[in-house]
C-alpha atoms as a PDB file:
ATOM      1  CA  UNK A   1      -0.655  36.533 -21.642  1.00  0.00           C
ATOM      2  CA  UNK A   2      -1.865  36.327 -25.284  1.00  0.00           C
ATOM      3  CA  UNK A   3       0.462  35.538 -28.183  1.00  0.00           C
ATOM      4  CA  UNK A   4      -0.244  35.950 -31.468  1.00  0.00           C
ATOM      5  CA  UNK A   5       1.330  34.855 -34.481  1.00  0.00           C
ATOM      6  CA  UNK A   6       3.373  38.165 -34.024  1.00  0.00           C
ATOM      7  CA  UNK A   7       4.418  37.940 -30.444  1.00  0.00           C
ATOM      8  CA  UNK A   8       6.489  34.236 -30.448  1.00  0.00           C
ATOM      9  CA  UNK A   9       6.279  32.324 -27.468  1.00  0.00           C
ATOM     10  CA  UNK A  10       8.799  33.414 -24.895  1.00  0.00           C
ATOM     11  CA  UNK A  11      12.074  31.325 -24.826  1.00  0.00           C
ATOM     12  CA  UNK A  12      13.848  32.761 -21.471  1.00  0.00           C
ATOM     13  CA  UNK A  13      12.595  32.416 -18.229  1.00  0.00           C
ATOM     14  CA  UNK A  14      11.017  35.657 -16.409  1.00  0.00           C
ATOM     15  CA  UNK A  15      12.693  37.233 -14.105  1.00  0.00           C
ATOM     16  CA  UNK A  16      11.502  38.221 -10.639  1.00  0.00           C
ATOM     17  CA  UNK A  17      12.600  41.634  -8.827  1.00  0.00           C
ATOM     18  CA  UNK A  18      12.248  42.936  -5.546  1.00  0.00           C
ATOM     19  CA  UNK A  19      11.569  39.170  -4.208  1.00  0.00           C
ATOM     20  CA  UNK A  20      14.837  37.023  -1.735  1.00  0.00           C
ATOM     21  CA  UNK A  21      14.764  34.200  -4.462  1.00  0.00           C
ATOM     22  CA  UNK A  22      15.440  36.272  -6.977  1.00  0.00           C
ATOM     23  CA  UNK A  23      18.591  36.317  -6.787  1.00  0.00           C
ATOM     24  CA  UNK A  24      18.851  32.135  -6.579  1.00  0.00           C
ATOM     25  CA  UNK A  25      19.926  30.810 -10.106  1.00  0.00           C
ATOM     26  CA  UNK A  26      18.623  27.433 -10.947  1.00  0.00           C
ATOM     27  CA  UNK A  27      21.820  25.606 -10.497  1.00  0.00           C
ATOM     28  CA  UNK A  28      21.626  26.563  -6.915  1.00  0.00           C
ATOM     29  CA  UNK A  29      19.199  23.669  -6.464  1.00  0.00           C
ATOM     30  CA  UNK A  30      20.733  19.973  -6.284  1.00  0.00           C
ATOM     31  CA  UNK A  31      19.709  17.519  -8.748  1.00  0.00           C
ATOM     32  CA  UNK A  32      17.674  14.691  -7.506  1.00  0.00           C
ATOM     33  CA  UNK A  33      18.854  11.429  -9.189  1.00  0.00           C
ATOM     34  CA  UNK A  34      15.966   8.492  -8.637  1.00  0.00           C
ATOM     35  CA  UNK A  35      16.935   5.685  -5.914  1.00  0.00           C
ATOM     36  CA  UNK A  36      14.896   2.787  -5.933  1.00  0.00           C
ATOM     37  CA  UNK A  37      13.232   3.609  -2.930  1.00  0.00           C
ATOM     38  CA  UNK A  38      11.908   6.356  -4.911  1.00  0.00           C
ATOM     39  CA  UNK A  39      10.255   4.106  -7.974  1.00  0.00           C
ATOM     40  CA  UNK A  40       6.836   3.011  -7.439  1.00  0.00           C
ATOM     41  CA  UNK A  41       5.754  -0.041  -6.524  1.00  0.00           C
ATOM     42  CA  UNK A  42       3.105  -2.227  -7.758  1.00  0.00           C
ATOM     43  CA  UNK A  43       2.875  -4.694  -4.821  1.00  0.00           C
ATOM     44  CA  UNK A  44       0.598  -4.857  -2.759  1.00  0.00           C
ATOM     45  CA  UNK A  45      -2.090  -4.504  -5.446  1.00  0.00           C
ATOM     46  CA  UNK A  46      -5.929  -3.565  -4.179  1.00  0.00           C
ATOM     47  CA  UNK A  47      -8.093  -5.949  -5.248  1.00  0.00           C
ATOM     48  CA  UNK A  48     -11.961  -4.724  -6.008  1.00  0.00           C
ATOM     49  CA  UNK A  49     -13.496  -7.978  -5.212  1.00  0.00           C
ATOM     50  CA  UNK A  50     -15.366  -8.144  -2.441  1.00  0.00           C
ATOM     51  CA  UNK A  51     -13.546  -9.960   0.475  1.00  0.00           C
ATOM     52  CA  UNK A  52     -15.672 -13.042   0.779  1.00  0.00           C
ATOM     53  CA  UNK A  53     -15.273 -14.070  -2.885  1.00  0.00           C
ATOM     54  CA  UNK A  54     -11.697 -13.471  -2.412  1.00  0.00           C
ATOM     55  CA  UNK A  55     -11.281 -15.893   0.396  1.00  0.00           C
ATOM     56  CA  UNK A  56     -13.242 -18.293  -1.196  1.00  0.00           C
ATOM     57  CA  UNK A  57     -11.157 -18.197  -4.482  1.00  0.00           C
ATOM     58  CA  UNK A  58      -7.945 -18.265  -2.510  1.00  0.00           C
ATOM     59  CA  UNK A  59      -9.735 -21.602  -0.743  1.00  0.00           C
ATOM     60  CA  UNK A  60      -8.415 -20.584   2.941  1.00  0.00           C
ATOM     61  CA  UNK A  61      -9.132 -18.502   5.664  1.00  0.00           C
ATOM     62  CA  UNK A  62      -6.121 -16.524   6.688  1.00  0.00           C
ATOM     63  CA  UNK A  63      -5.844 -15.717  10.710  1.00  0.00           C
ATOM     64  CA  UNK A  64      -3.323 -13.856  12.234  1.00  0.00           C
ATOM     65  CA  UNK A  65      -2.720 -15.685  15.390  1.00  0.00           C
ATOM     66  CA  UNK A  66      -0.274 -14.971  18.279  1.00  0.00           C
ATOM     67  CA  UNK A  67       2.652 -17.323  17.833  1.00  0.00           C
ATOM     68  CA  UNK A  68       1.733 -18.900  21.367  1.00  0.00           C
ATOM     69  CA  UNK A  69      -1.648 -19.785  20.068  1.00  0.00           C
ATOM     70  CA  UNK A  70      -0.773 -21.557  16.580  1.00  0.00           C
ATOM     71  CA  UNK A  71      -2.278 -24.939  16.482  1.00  0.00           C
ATOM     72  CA  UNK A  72      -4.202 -24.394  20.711  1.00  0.00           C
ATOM     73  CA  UNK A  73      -7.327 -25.926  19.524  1.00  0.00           C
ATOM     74  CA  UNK A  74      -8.819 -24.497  23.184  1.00  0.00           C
ATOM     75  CA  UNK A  75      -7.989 -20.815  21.866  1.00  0.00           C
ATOM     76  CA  UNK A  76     -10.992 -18.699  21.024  1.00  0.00           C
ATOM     77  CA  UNK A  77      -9.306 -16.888  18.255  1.00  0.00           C
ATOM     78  CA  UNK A  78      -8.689 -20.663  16.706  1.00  0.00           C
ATOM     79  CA  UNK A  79     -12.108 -21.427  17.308  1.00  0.00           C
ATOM     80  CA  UNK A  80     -13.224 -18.191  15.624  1.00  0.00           C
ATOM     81  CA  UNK A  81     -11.244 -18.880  12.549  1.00  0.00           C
ATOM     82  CA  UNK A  82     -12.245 -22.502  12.358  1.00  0.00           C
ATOM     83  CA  UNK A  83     -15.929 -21.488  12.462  1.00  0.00           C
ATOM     84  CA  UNK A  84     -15.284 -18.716   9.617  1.00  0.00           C
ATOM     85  CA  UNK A  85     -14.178 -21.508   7.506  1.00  0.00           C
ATOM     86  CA  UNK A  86     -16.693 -23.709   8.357  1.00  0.00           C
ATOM     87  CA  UNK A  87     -19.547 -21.430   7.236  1.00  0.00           C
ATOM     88  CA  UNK A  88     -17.649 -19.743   4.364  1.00  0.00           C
ATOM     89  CA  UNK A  89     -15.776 -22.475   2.922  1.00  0.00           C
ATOM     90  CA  UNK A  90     -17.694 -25.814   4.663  1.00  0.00           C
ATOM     91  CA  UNK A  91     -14.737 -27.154   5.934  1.00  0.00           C
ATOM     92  CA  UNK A  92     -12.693 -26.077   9.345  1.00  0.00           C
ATOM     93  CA  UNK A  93      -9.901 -27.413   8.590  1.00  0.00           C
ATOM     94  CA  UNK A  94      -9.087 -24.650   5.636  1.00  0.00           C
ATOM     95  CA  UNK A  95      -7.036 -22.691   8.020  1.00  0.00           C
ATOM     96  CA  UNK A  96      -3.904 -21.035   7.495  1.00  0.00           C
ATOM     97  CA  UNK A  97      -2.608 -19.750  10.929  1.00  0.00           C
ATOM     98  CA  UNK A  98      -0.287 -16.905  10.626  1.00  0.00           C
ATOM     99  CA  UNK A  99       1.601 -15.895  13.829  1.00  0.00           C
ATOM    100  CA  UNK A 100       1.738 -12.263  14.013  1.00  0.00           C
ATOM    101  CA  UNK A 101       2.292  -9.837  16.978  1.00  0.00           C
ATOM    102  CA  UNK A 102      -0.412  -6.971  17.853  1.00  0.00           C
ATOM    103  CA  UNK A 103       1.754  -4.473  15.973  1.00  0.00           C
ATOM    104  CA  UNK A 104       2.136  -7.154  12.489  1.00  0.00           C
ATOM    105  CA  UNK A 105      -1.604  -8.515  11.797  1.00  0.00           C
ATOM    106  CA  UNK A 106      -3.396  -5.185  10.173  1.00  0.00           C
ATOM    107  CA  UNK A 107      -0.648  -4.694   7.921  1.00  0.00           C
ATOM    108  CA  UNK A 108       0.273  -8.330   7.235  1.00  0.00           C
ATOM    109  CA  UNK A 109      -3.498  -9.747   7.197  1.00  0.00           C
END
């Protein structure tokens, strides 16, 4: 379409012939009012940093731990974690043990 200084722009909607929704007027379709389900969110945010310097700015390593294995030093996944802090933050005690289930720890973690 070109419009000219002649031709204003069009002020009514087009209509469509020979077509099944042509014959649906616009008030036919429900309003959608905004819940706040529907309004972003801005938690969780994604941070760029890479992941080491964020665990060493937060000053803990974060391990998502079934609940029957919180604070079983014998427990490999304890043992992991302790070493992770050990050679990223030089102490093993900078733990925080998070009991999870299988179905939690990617989303919580």
């Amino acid at each position: 379409v070109c419009l000219t200084e002649e031709e204003p722009f069009p002020t009514e909607s087009p209509t469509v012939t020979g077509h099944p929704s042509a014959s649906i007027q616009p008030s036919a379709f429900p309003t959608v009012q905004p819940s706040a389900s529907m309004l972003p969110s801005f938690l969780p945010t994604f941070d760029l940093r890479p992941t080491l310097e964020i665990v060493q700015a937060r000053g803990n390593v974060r391990c998502g731990l079934k609940s029957t294995h919180i604070d079983d030093e014998d427990r490999y996944a304890v043992k992991l974690c302790r070493a992770i802090a050990a050679v990223v933050l030089g102490n093993p005690d900078k733990i925080d043990q998070i009991p999870l289930t299988g179905e939690e720890r990617f989303i919580t973690l």
